[in-house]
Protein backbone atom coordinates (compact mmCIF):
# COMPACT_ATOMS: atom_id res chain seq x y z
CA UNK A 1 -15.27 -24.36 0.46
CA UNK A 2 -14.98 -21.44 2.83
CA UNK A 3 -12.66 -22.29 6.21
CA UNK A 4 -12.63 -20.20 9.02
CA UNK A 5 -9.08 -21.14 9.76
CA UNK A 6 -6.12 -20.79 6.73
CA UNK A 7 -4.86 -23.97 5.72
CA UNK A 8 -2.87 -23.36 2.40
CA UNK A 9 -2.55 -20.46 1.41
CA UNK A 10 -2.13 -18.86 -2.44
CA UNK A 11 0.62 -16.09 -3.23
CA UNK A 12 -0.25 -15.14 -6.87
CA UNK A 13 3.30 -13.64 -8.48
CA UNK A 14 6.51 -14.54 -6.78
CA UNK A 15 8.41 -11.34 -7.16
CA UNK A 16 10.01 -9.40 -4.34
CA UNK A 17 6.88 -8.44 -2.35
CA UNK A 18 5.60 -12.52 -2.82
CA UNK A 19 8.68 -13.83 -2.07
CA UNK A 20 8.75 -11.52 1.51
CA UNK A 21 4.94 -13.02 2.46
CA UNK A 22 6.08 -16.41 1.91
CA UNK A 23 9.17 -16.37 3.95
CA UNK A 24 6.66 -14.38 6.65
CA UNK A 25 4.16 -16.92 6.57
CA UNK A 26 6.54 -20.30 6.10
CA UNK A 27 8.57 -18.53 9.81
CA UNK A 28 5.76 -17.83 11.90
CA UNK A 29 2.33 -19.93 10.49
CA UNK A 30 4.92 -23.37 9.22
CA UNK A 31 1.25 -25.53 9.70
CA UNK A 32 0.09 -23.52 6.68
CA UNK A 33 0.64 -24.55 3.02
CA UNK A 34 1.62 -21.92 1.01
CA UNK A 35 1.39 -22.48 -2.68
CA UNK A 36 2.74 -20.38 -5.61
CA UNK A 37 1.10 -19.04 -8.46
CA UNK A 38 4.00 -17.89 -10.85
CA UNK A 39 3.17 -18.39 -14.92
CA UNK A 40 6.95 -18.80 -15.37
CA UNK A 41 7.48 -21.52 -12.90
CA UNK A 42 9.56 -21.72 -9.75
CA UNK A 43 12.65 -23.34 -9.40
CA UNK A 44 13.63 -25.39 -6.73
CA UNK A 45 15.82 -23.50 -5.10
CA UNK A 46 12.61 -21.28 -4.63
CA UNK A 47 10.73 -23.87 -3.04
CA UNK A 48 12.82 -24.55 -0.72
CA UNK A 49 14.07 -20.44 0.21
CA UNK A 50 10.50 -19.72 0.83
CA UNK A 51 9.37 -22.90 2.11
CA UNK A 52 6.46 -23.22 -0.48
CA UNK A 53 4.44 -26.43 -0.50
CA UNK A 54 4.15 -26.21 -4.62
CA UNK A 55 4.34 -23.67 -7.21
CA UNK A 56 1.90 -23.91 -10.30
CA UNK A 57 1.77 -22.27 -13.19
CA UNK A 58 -1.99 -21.64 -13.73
CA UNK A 59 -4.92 -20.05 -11.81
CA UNK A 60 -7.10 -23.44 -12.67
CA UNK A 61 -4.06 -25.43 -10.96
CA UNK A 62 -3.90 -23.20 -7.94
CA UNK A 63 -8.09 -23.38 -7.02
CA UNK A 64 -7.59 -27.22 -7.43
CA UNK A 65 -5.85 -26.66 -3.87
CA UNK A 66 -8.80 -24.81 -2.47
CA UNK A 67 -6.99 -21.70 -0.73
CA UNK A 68 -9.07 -20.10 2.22
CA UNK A 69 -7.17 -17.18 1.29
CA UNK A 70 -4.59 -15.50 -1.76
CA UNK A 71 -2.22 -12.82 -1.51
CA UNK A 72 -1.97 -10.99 -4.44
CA UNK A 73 0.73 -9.55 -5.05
CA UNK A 74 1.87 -10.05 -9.25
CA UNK A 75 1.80 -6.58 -11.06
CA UNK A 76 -0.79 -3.94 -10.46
CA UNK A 77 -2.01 -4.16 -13.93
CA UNK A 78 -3.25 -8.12 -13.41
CA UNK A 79 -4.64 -7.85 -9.78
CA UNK A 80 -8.00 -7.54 -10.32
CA UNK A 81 -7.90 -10.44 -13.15
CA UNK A 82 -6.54 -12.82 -10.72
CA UNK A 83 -8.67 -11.57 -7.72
CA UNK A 84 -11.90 -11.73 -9.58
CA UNK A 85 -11.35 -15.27 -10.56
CA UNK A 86 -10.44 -16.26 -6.51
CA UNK A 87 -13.53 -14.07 -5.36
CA UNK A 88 -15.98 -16.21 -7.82
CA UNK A 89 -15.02 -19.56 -5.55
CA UNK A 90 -15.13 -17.90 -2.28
CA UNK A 91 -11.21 -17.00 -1.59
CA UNK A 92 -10.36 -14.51 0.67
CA UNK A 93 -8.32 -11.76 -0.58
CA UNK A 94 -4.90 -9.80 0.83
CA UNK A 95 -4.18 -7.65 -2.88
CA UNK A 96 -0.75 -5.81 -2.56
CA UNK A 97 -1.47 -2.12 -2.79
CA UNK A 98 -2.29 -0.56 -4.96
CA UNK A 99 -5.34 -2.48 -5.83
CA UNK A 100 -5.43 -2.02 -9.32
CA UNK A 101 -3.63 0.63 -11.83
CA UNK A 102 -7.33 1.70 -12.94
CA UNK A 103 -10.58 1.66 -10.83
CA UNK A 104 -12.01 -0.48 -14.21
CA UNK A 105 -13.52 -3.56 -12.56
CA UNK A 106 -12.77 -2.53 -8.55
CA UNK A 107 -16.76 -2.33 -7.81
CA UNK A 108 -17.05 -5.65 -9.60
CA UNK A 109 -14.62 -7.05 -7.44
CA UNK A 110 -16.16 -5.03 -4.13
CA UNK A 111 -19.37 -6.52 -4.95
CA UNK A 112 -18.54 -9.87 -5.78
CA UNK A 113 -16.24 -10.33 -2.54
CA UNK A 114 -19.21 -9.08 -0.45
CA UNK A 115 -21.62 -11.46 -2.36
CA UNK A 116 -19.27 -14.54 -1.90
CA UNK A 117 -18.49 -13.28 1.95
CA UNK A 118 -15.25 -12.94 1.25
CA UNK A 119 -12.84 -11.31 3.19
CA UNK A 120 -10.94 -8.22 0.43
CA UNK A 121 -8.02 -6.45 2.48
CA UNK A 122 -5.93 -4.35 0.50
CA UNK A 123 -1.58 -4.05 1.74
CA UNK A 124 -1.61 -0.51 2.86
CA UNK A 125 0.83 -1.85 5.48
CA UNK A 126 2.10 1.62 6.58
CA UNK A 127 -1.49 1.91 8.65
CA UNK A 128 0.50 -1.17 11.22
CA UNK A 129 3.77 1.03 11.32
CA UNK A 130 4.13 1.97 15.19
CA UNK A 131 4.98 5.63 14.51
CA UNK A 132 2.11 6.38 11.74
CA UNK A 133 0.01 4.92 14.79
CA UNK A 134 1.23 7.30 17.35
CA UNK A 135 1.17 10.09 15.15
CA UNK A 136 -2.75 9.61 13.98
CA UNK A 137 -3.11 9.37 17.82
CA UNK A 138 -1.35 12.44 18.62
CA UNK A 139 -3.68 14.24 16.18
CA UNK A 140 -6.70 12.73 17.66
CA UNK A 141 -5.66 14.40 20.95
CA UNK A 142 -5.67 17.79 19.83
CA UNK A 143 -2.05 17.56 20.74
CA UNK A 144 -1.22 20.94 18.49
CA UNK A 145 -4.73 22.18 18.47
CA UNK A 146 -6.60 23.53 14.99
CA UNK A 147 -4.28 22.26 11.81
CA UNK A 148 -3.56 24.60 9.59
CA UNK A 149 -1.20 22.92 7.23
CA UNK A 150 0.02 19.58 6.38
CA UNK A 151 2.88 19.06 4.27
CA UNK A 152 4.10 15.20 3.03
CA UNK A 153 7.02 13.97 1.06
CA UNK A 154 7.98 10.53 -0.39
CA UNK A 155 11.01 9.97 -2.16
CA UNK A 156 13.82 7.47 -3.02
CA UNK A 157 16.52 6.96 -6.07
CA UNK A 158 14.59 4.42 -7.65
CA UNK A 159 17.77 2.05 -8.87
CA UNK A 160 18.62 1.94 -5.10
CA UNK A 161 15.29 0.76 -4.20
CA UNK A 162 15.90 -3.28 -5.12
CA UNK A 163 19.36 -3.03 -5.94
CA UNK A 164 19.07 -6.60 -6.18
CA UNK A 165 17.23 -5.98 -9.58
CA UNK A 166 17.30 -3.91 -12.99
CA UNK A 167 15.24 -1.00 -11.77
CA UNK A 168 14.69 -0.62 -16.11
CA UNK A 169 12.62 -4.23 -15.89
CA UNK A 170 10.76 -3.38 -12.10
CA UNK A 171 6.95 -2.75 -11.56
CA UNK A 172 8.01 0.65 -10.85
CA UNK A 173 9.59 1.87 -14.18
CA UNK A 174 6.92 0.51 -16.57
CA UNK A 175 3.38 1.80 -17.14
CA UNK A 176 2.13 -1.16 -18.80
CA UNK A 177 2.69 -2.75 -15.23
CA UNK A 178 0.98 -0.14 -12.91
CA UNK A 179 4.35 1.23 -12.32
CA UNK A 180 5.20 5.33 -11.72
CA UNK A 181 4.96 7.29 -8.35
CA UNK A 182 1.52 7.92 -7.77
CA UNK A 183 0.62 4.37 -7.85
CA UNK A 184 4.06 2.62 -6.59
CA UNK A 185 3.99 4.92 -3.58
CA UNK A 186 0.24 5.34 -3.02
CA UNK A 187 0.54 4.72 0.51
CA UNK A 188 0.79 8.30 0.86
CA UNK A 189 -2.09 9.50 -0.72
CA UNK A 190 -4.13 6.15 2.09
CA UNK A 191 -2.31 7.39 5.10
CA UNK A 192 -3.66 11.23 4.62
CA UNK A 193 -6.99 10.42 3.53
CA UNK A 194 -6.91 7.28 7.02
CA UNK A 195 -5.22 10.43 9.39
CA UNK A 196 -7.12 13.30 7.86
CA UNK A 197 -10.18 12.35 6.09
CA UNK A 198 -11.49 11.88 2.92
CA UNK A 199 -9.94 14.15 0.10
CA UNK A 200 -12.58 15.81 -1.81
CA UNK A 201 -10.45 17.45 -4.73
CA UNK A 202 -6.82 17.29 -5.96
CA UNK A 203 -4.73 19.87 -7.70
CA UNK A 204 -1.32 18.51 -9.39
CA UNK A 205 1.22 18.75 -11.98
CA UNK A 206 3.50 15.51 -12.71
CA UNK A 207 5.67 14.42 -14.73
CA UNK A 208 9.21 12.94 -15.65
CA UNK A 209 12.11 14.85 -14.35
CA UNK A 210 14.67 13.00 -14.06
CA UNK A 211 16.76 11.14 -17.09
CA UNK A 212 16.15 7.20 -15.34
CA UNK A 213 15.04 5.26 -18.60
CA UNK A 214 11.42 4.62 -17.59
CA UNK A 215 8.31 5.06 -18.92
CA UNK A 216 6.35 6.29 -15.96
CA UNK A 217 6.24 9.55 -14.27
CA UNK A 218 8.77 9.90 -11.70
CA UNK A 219 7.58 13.24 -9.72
CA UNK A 220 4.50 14.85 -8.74
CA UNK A 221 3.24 17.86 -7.05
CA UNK A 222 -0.22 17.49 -5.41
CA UNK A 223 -2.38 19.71 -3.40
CA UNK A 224 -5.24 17.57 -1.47
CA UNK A 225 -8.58 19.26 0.02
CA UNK A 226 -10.68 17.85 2.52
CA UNK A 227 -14.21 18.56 3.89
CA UNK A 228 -12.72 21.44 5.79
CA UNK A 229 -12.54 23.80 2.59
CA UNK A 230 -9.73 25.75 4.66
CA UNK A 231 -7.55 22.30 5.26
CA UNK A 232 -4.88 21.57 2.59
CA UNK A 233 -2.18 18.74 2.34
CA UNK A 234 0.34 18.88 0.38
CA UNK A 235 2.11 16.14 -1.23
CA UNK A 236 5.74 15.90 -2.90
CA UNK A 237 6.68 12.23 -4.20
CA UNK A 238 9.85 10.82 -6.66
CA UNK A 239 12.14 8.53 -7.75
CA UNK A 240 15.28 10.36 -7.49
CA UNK A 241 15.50 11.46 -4.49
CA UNK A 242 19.02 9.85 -2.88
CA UNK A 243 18.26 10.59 0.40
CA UNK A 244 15.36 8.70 1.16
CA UNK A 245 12.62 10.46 2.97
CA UNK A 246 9.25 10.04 3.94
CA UNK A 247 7.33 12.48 6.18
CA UNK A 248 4.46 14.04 7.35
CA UNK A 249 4.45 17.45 8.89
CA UNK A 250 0.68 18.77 10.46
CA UNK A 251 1.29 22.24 11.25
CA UNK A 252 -1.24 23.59 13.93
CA UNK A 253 -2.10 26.42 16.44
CA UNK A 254 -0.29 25.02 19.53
CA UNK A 255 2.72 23.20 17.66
CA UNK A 256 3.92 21.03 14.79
CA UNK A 257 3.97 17.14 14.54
CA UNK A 258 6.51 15.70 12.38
CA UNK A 259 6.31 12.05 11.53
CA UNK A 260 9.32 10.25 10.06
CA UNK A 261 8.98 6.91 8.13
CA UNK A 262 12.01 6.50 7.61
CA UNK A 263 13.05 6.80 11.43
CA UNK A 264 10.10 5.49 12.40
CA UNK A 265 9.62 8.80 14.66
CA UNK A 266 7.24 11.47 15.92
CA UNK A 267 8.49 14.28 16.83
CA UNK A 268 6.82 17.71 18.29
CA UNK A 269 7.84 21.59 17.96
CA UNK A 270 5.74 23.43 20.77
CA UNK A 271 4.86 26.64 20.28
CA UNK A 272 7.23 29.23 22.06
CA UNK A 273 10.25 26.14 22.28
CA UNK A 274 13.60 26.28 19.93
CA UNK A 275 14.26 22.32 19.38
CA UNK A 276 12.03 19.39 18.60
CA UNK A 277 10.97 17.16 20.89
CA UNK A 278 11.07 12.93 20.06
CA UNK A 279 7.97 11.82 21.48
CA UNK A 280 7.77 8.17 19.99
CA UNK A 281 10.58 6.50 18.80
CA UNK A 282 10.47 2.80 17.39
CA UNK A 283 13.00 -0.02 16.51
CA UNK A 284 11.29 -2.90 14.64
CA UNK A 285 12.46 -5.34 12.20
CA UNK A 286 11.42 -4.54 8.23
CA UNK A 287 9.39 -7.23 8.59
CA UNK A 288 7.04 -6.05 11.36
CA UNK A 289 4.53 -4.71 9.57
CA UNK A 290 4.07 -7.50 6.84
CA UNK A 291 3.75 -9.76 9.45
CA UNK A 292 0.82 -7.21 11.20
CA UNK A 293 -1.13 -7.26 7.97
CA UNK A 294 -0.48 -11.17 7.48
CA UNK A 295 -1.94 -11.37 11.35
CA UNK A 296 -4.43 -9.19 10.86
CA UNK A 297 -6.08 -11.06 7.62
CA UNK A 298 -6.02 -14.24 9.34
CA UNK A 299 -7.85 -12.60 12.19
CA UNK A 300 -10.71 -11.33 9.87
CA UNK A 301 -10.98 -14.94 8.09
CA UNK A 302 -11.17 -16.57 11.55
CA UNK A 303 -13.70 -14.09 12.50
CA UNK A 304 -15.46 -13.68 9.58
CA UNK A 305 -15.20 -9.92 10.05
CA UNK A 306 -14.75 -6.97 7.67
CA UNK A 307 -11.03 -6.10 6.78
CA UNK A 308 -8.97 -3.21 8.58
CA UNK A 309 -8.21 -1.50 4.91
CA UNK A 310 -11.32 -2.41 2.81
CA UNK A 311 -12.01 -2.44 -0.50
CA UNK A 312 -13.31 0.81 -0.46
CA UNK A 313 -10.65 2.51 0.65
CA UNK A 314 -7.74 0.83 -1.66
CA UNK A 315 -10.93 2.14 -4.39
CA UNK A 316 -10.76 5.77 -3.22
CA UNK A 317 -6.82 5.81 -3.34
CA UNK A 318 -6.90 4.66 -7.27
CA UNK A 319 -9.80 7.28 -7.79
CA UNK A 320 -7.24 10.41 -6.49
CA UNK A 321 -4.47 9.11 -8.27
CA UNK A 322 -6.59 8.98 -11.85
CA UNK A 323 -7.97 12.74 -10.64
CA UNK A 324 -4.47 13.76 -10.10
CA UNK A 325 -3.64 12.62 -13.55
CA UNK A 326 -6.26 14.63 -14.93
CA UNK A 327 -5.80 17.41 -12.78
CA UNK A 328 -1.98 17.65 -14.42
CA UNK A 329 -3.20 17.14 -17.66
CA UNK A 330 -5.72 19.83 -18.27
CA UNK A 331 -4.35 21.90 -15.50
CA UNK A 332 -7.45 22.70 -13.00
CA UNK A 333 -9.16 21.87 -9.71
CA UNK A 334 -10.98 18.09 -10.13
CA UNK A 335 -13.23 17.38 -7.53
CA UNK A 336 -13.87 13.55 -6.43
């Protein structure tokens, strides 16, 4: 069954995140089918917003159209259900981040998707944002010398966030879903460990703060450590933050590096100067970067060639994130 080219095309779970990958592919790929994989049925209406060839309402109905490739992208909590059962007929796989809410049945999947030669890419999409790209670049070049620090911080009011929906009924608010900060904005804890290198141990405390009727945590405090015992990051995130931030500051010998998500900046502070300096500055459209990952899956399928975020890497994210938990319950040090 395997195609080196994408013909049709599955999007398991039509929410917010599906609905934005079909729109993507149905603009700029309109020779591929995309079919729908949404238990509750589409309406019409949705068919024709998001240009979907058919919408079905069961994972039996949705093989029967023999995919080259699936985006997954239903609740954290059922990705690696879904993905297992596309791996075991040869599917390639885009799964929305984070890959799973536990890192129960992630090596199964690993294994299986490398046994099947299937291609498993996991929608860290940050890692295609122009400015996170300049700013991993800028610390390749030694640009402010030995780091000393890094400091990170994620945050937005989490009814803002789709104001389009009940933030009480989103992915975000409900455990049972995969929902809460660490794993809703896990990008943060992939782009240190991508820039940086692989964390080693994790020191945290989270927990609920605010009064937003969820069942999740909505704040945490994490300290990560890398192979360089003297190298610590440190990472704020939330859901009630109401000015919406997210940056990265690498603090180093010769000058700091500031990277702004939000801005989609990098900025430097030389040592000896009195005002930042914008070095990069980017204006993209929102979709830019779905429609680099989109690219860059199609690319691997068509080339048969290992993913640009693996498997193992979406793996190593959920295994901080369940240390962190554990860290802030028994309050100590865990080591990966």
């Amino acid at each position: 069954m395997m195609l080196n080219k994408i013909e049709t095309i599955l999007i398991v779970g039509l929410g917010s995140i599906g609905k934005r990958h079909a729109s993507i592919i149905n603009e700029f790929f309109p020779l591929v089918k995309v079919v729908a994989l949404r238990h509750s049925g589409c309406k019409k209406t949705d068919l024709d917003m998001f240009g979907l060839y058919d919408c079905v309402t069961s994972i039996e109905e949705a093989i029967a159209y023999k995919p080259q490739a699936a985006i997954i992208s239903n609740p954290a909590s059922k990705h690696i259900e879904a993905a297992i059962k596309l791996a075991e007929v040869g599917v390639n796989l885009l799964i929305e981040k984070p890959i799973s809410d536990s890192v129960k049945g992630v090596k199964e999947l690993i294994k299986l998707c490398h046994q099947n030669n299937c291609i498993l890419m996991v929608a860290y999409n940050l890692r295609f944002l122009p400015s996170l790209i300049e700013f991993k670049e800028q610390i390749k070049s030694n640009k402010i010398g030995k780091i000393l620090s890094i400091r990170s911080e994620v945050g937005q009011y989490l009814p803002s966030w789709r104001p389009e929906l009940d933030y009480r009924d989103s992915v975000s608010a409900n455990k049972d879903l995969g929902g809460g900060v660490l794993l809703e904005l896990s990008h943060d804890i992939d782009y240190i460990s991508w820039i940086f290198g692989p964390i080693k141990w994790v020191q945290s405390y989270i927990s609920k703060q605010s009064s937003l009727e969820i069942d999740v945590e909505d704040f945490a405090n994490i300290l990560l450590g890398f192979d360089n015992n003297e190298l610590t990051a440190s990472l704020n995130m939330d859901f009630f933050r109401h000015d919406t931030t997210r940056k990265c500051f690498a603090i180093g010998e010769k000058g700091t590096l500031m990277w702004d998500g939000v801005n989609n900046e990098v900025k430097y502070f030389a040592k000896g100067e009195r005002n930042w300096e914008i070095i990069f500055s980017s204006n993209i459209d929102k979709n830019y970067t779905y429609l680099k990952e989109i690219k860059s899956l199609f690319s691997a399928v068509e080339a048969q060639s290992s993913s640009s975020i693996n498997g193992n890497d979406a793996m190593q994210v959920v295994v901080a994130i369940e240390a962190i938990k554990r860290s802030s319950e028994i309050s100590t040090k865990i080591y990966l």
